[in-house]
PDB file of N, CA and C in Angstrom:
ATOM      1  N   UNK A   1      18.796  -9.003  -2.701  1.00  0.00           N
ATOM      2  CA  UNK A   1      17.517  -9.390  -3.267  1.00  0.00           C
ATOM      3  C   UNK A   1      16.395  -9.084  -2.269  1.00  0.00           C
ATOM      4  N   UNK A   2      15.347  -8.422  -2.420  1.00  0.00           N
ATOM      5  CA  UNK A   2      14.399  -7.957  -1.669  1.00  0.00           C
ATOM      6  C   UNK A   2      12.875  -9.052  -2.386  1.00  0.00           C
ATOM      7  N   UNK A   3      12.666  -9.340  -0.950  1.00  0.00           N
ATOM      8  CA  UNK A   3      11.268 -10.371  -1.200  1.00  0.00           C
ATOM      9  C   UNK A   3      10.639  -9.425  -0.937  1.00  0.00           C
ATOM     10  N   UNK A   4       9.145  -9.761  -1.679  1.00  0.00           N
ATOM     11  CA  UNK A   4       7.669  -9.235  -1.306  1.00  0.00           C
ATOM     12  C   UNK A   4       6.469 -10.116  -1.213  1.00  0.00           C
ATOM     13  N   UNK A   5       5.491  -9.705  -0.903  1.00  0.00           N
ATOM     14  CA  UNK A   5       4.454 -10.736  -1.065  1.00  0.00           C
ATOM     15  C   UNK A   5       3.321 -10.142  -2.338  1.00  0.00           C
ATOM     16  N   UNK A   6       3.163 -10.750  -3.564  1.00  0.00           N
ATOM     17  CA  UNK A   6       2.474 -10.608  -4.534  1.00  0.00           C
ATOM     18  C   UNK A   6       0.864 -10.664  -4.496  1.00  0.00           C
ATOM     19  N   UNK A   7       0.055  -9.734  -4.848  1.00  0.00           N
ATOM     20  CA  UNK A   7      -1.603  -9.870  -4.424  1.00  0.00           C
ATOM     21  C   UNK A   7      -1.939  -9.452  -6.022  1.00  0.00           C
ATOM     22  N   UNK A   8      -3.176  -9.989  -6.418  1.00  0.00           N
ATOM     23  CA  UNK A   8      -3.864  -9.978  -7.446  1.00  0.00           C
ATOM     24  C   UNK A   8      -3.585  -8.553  -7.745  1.00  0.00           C
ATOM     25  N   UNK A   9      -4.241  -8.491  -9.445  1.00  0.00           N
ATOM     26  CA  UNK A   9      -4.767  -6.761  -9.630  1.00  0.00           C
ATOM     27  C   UNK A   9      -6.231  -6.503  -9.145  1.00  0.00           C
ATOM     28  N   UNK A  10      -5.832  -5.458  -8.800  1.00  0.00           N
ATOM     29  CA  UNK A  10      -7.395  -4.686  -8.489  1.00  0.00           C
ATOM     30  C   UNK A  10      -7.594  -5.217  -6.877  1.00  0.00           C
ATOM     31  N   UNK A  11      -6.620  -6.434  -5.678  1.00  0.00           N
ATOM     32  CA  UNK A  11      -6.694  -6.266  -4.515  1.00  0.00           C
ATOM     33  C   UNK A  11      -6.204  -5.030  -3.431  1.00  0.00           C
ATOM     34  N   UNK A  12      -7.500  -5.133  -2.871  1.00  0.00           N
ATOM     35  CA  UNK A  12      -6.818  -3.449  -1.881  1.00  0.00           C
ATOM     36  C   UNK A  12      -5.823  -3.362  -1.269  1.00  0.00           C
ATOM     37  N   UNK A  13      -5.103  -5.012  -0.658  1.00  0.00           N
ATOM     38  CA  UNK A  13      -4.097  -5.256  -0.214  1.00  0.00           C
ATOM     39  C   UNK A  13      -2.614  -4.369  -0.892  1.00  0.00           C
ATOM     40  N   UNK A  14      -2.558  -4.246  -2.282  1.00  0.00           N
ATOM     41  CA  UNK A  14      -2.153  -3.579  -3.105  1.00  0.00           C
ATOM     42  C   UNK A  14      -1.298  -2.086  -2.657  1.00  0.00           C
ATOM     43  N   UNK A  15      -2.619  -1.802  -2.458  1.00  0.00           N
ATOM     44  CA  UNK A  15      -2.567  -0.078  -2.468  1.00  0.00           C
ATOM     45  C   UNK A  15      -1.938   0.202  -1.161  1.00  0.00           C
ATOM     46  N   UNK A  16      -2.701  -1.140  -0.458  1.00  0.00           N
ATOM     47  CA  UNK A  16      -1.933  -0.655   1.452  1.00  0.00           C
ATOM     48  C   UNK A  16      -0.715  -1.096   1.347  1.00  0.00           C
ATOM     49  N   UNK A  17       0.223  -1.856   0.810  1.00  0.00           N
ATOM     50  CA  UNK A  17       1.573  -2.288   0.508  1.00  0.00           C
ATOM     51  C   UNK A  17       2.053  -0.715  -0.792  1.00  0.00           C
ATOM     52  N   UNK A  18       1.495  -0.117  -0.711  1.00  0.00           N
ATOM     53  CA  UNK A  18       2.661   0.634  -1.659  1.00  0.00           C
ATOM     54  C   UNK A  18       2.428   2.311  -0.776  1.00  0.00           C
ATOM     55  N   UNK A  19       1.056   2.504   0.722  1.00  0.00           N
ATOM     56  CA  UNK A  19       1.281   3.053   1.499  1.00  0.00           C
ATOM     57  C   UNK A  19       2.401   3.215   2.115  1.00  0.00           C
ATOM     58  N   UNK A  20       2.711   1.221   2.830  1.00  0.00           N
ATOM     59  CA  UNK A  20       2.969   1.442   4.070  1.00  0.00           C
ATOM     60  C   UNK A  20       4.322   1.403   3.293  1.00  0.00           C
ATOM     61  N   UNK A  21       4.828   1.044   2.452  1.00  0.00           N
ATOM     62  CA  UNK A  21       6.461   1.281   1.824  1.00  0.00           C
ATOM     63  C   UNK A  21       6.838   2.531   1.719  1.00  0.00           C
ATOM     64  N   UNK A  22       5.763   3.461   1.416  1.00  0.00           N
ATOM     65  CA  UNK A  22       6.170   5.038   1.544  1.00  0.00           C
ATOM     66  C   UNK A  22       6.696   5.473   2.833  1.00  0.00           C
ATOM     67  N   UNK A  23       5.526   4.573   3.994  1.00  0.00           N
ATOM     68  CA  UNK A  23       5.758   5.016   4.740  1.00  0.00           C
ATOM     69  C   UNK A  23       6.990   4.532   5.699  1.00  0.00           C
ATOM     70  N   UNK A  24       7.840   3.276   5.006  1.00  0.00           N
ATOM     71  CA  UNK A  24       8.614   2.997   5.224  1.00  0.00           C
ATOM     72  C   UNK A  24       9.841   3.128   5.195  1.00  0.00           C
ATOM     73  N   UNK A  25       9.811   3.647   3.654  1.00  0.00           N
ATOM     74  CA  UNK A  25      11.116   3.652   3.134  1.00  0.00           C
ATOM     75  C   UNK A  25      11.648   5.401   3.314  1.00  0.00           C
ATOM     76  N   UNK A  26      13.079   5.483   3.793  1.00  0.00           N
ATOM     77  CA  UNK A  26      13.545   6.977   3.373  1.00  0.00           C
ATOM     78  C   UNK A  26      13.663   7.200   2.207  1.00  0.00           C
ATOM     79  N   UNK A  27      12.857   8.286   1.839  1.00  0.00           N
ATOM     80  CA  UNK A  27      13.164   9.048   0.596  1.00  0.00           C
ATOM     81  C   UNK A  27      12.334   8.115  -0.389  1.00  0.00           C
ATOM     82  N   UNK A  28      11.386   7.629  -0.397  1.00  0.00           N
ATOM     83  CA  UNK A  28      10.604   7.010  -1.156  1.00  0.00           C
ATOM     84  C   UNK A  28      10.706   7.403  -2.364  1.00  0.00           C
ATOM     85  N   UNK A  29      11.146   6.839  -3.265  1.00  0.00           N
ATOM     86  CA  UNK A  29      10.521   7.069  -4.720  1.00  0.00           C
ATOM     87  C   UNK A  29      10.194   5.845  -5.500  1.00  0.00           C
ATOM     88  N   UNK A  30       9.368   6.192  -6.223  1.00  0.00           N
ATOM     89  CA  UNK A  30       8.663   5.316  -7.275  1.00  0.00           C
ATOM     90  C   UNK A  30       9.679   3.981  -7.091  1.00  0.00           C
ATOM     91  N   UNK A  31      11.143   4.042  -7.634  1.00  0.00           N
ATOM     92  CA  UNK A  31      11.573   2.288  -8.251  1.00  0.00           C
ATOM     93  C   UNK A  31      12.029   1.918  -6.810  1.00  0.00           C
ATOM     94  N   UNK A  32      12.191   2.996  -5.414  1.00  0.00           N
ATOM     95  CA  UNK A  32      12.134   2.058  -4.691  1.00  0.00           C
ATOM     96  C   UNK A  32      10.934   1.538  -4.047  1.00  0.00           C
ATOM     97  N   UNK A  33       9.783   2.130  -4.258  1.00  0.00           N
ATOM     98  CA  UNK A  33       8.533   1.964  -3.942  1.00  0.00           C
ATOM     99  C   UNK A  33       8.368   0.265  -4.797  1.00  0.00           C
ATOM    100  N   UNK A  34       9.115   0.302  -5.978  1.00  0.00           N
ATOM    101  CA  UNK A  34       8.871  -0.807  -6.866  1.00  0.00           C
ATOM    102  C   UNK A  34       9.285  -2.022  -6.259  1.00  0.00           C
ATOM    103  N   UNK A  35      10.343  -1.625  -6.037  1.00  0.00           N
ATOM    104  CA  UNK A  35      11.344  -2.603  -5.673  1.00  0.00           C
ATOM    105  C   UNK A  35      11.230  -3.159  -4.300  1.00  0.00           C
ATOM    106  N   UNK A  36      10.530  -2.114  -3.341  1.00  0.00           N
ATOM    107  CA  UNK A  36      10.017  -2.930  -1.821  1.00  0.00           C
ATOM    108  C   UNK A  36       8.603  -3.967  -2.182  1.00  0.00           C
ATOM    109  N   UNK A  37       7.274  -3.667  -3.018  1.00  0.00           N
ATOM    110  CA  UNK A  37       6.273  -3.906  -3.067  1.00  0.00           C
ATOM    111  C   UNK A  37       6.253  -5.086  -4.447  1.00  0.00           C
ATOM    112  N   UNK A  38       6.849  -4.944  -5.174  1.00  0.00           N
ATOM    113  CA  UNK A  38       7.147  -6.021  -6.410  1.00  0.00           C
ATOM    114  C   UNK A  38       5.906  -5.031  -7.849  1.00  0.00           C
ATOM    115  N   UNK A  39       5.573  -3.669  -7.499  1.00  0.00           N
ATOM    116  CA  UNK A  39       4.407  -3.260  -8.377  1.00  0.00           C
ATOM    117  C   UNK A  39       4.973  -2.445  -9.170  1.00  0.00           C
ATOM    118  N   UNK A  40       4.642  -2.575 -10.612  1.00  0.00           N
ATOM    119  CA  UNK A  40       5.653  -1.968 -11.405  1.00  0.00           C
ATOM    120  C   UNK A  40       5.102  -0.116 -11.306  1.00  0.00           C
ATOM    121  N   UNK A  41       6.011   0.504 -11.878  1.00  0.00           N
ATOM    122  CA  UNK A  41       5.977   2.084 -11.449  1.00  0.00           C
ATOM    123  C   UNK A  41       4.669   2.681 -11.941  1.00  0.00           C
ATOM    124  N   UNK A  42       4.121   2.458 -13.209  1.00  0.00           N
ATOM    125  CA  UNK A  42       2.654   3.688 -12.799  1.00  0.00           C
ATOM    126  C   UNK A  42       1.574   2.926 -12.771  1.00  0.00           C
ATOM    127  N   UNK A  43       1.977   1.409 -11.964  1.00  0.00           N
ATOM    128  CA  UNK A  43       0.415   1.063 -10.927  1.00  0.00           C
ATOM    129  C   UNK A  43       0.773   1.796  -9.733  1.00  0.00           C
ATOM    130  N   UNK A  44       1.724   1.668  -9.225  1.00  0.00           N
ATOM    131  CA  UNK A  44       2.275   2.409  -7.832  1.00  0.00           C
ATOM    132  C   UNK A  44       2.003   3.594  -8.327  1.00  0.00           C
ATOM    133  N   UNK A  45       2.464   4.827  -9.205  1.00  0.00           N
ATOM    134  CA  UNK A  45       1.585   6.497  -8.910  1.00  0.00           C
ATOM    135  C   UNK A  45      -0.151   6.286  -9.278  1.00  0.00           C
ATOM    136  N   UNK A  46      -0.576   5.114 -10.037  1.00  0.00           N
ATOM    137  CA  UNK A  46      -2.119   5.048  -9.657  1.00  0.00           C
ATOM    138  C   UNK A  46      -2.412   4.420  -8.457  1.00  0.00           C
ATOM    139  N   UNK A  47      -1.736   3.548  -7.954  1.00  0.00           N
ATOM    140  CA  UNK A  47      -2.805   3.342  -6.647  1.00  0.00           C
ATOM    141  C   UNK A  47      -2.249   4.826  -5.436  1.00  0.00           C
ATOM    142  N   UNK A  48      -1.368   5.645  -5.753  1.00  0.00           N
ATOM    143  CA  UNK A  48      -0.950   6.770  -4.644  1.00  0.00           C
ATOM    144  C   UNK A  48      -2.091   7.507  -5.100  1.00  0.00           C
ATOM    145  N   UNK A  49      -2.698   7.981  -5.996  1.00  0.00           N
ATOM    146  CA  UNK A  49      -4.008   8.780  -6.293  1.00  0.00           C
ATOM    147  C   UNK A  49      -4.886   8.268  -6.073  1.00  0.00           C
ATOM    148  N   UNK A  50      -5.801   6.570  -6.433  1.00  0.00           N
ATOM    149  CA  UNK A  50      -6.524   6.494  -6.181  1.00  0.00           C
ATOM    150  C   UNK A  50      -6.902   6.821  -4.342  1.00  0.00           C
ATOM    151  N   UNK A  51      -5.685   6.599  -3.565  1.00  0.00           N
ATOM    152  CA  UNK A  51      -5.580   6.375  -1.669  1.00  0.00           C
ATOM    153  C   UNK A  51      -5.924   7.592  -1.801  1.00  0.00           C
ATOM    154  N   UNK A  52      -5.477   8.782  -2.325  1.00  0.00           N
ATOM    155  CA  UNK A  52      -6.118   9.708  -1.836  1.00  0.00           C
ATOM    156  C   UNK A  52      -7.434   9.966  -2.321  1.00  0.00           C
ATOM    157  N   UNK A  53      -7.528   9.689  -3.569  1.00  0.00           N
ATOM    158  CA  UNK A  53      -9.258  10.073  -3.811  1.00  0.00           C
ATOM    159  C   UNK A  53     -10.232   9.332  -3.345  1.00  0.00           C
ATOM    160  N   UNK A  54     -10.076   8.212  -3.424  1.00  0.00           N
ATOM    161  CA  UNK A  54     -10.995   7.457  -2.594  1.00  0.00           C
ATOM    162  C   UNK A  54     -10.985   7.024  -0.950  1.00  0.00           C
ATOM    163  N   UNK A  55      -9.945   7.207  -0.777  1.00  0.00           N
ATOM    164  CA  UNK A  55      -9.668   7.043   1.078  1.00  0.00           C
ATOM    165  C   UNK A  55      -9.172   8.232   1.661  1.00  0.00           C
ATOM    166  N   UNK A  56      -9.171   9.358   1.623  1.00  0.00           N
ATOM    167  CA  UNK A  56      -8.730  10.368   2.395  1.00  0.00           C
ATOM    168  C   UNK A  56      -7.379  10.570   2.419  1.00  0.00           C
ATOM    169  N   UNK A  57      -6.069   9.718   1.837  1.00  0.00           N
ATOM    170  CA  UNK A  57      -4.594   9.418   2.159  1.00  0.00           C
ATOM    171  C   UNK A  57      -3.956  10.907   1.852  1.00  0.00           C
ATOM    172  N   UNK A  58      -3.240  11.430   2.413  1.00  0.00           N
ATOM    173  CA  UNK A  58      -2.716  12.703   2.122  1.00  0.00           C
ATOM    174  C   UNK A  58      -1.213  11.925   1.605  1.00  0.00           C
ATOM    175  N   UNK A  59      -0.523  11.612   0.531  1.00  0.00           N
ATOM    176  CA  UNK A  59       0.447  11.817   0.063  1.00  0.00           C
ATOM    177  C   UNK A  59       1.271  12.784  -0.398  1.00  0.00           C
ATOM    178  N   UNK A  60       2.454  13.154  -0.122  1.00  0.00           N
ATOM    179  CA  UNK A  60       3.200  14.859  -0.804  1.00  0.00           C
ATOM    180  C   UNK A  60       4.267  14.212  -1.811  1.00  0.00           C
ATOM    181  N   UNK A  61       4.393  14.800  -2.425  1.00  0.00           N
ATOM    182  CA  UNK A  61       5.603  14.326  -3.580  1.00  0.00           C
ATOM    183  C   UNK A  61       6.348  15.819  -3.350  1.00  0.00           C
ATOM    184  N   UNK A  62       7.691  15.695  -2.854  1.00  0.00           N
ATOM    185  CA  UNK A  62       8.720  16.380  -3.453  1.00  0.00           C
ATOM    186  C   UNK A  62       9.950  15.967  -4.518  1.00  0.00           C
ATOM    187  N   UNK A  63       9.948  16.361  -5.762  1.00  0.00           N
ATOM    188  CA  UNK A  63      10.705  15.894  -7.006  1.00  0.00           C
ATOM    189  C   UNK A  63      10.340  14.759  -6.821  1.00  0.00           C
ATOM    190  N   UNK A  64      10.968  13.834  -6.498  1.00  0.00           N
ATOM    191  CA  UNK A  64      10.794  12.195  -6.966  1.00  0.00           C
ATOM    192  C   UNK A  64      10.160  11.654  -5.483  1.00  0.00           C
ATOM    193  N   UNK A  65      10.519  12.133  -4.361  1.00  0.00           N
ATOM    194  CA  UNK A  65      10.274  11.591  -2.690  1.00  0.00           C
ATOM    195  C   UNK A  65       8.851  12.067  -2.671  1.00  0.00           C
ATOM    196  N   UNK A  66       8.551  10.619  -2.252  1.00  0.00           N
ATOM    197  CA  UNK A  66       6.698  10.560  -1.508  1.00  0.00           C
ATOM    198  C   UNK A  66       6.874  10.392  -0.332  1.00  0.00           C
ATOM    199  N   UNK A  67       5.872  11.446   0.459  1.00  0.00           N
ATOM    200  CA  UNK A  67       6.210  11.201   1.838  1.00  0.00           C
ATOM    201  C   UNK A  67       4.571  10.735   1.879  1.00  0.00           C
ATOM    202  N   UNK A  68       3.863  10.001   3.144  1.00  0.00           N
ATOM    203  CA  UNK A  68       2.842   9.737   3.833  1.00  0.00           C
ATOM    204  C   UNK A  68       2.779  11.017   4.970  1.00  0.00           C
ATOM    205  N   UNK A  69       1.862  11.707   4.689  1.00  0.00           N
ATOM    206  CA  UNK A  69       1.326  12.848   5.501  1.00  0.00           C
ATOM    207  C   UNK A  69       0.203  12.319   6.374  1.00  0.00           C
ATOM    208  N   UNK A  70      -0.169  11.674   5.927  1.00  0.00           N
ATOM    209  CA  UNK A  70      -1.818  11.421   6.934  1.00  0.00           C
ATOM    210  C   UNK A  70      -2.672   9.904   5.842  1.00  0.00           C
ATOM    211  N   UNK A  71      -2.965   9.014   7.038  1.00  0.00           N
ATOM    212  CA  UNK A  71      -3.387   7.981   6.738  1.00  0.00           C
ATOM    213  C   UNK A  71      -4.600   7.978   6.235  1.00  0.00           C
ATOM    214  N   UNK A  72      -5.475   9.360   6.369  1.00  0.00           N
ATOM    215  CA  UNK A  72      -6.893   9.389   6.005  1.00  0.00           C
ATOM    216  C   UNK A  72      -7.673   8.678   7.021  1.00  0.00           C
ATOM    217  N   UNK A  73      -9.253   8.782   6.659  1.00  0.00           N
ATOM    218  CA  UNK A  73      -9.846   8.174   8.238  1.00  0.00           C
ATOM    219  C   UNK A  73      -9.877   6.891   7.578  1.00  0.00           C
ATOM    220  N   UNK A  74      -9.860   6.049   7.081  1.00  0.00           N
ATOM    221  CA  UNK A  74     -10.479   4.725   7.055  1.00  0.00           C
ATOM    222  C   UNK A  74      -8.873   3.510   7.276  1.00  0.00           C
ATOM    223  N   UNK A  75      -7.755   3.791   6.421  1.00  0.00           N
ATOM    224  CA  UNK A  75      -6.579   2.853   6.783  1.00  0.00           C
ATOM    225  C   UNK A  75      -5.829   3.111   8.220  1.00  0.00           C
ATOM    226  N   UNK A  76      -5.342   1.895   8.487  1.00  0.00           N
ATOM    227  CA  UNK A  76      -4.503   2.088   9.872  1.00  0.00           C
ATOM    228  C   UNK A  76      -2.857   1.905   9.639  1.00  0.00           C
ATOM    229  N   UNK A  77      -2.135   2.200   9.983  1.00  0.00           N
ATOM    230  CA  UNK A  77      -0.421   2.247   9.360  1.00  0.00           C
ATOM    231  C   UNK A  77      -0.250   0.748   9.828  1.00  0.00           C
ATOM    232  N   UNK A  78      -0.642   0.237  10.944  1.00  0.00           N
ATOM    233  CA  UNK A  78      -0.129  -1.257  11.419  1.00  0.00           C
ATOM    234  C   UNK A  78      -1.006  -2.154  10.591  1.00  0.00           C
ATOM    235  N   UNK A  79      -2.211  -2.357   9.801  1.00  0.00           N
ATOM    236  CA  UNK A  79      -2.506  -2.970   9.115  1.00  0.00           C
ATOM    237  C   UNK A  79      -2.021  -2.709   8.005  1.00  0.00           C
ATOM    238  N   UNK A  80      -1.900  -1.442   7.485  1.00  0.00           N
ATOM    239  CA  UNK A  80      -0.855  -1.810   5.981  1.00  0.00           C
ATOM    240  C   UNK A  80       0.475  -2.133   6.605  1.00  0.00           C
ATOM    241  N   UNK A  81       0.894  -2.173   7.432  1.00  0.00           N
ATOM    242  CA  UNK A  81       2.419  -2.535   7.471  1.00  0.00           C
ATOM    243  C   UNK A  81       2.175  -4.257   7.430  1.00  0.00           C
ATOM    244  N   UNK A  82       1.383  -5.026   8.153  1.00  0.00           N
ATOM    245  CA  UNK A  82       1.154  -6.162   8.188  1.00  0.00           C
ATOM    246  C   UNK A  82       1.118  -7.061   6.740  1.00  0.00           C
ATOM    247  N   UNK A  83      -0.308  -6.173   6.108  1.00  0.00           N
ATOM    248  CA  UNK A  83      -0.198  -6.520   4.743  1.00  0.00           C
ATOM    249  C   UNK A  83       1.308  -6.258   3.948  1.00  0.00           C
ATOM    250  N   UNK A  84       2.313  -5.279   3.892  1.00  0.00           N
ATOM    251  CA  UNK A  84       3.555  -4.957   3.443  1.00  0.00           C
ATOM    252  C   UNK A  84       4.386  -6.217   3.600  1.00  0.00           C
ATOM    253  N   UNK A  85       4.041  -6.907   5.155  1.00  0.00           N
ATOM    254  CA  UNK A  85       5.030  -7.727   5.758  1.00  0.00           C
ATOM    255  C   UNK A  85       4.620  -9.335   5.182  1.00  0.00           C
ATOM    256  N   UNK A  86       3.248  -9.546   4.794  1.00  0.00           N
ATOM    257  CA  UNK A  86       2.616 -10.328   4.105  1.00  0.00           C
ATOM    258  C   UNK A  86       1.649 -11.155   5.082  1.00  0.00           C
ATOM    259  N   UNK A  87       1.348 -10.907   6.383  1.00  0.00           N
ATOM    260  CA  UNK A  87       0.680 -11.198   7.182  1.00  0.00           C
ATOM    261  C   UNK A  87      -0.700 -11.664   6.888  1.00  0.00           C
ATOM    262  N   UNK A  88      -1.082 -10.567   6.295  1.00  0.00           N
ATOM    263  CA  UNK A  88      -2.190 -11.021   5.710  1.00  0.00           C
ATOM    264  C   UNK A  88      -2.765 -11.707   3.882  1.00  0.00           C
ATOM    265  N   UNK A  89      -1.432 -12.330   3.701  1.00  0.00           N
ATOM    266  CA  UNK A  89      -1.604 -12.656   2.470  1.00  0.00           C
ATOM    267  C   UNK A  89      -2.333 -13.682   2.078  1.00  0.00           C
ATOM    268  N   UNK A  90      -2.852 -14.814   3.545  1.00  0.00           N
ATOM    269  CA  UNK A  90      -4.221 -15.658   3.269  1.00  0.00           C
ATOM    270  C   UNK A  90      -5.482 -15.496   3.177  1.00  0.00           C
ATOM    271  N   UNK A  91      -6.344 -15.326   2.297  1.00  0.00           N
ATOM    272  CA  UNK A  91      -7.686 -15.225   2.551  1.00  0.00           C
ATOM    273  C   UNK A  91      -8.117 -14.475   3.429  1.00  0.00           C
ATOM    274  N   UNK A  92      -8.794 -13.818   3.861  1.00  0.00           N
ATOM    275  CA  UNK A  92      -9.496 -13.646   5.191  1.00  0.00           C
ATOM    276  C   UNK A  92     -10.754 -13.705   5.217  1.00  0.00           C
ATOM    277  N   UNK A  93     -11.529 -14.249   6.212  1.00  0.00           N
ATOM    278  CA  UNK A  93     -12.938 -14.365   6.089  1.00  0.00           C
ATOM    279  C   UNK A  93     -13.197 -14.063   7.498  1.00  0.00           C
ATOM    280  N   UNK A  94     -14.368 -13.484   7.161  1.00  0.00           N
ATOM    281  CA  UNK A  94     -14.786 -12.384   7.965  1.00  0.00           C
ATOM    282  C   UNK A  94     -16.466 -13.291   8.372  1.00  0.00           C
ATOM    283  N   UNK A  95     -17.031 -13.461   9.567  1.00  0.00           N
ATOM    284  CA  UNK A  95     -17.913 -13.765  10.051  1.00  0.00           C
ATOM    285  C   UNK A  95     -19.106 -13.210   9.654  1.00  0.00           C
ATOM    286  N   UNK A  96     -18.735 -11.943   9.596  1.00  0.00           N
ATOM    287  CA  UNK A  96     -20.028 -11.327   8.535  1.00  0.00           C
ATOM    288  C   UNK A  96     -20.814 -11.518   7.266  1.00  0.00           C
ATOM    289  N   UNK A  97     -19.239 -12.475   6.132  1.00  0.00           N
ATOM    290  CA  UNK A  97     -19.855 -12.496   5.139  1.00  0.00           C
ATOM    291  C   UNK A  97     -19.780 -14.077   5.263  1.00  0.00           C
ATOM    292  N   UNK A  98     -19.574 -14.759   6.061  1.00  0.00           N
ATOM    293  CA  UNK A  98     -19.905 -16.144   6.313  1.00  0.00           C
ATOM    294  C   UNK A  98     -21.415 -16.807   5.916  1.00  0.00           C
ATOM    295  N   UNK A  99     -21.348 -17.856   5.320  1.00  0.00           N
ATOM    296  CA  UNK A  99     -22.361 -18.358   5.519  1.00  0.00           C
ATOM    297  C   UNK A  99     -23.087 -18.595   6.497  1.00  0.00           C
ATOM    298  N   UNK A 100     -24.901 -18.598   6.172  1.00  0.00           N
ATOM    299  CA  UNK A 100     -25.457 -19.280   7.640  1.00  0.00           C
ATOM    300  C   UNK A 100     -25.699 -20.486   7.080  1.00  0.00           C
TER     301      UNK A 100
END
């Protein structure tokens, strides 16, 4: 039985948990992509397109295997692995958008 940590729809946390599983898993494909992240199969090939269109993510698909080619400039592999690991699955608040 494989645990995951579950995040809303439409959280970015999301997309970096079905990165860093690519970038985890040998031979990545989709149901094991499913099966590490808990996201059923074509939110996982939409959030692998949106990473690249909107974040730079170079993903390759050979037949069914996704490999992680390049993180793009904006994600870091140790913060999606964190989020993957569920590290960051509380809230986070950020000083910036803090109240004064």
């Amino acid at each position: 039985m494989t645990t995951f940590v579950s995040y809303p729809k439409g959280d970015l946390r999301r997309m970096l948990s079905v990165l860093a599983a690519i970038d985890s898993i040998p031979d990545a494909t989709v149901v094991k992509i499913k099966e590490r992240t808990g996201i059923d199969n074509k939110t996982v090939i939409n959030l692998i397109a949106q990473a690249g269109e909107q974040a730079g993510v170079q993903v390759a698909k050979t037949g069914p295997v996704y490999t992680l080619e390049d993180w793009g400039p904006i994600f870091k592999r140790e913060g999606a692995k964190m989020v993957l690991a569920g590290a960051l699955a509380e809230p986070f608040t950020s000083p910036i958008f803090s109240e004064r």
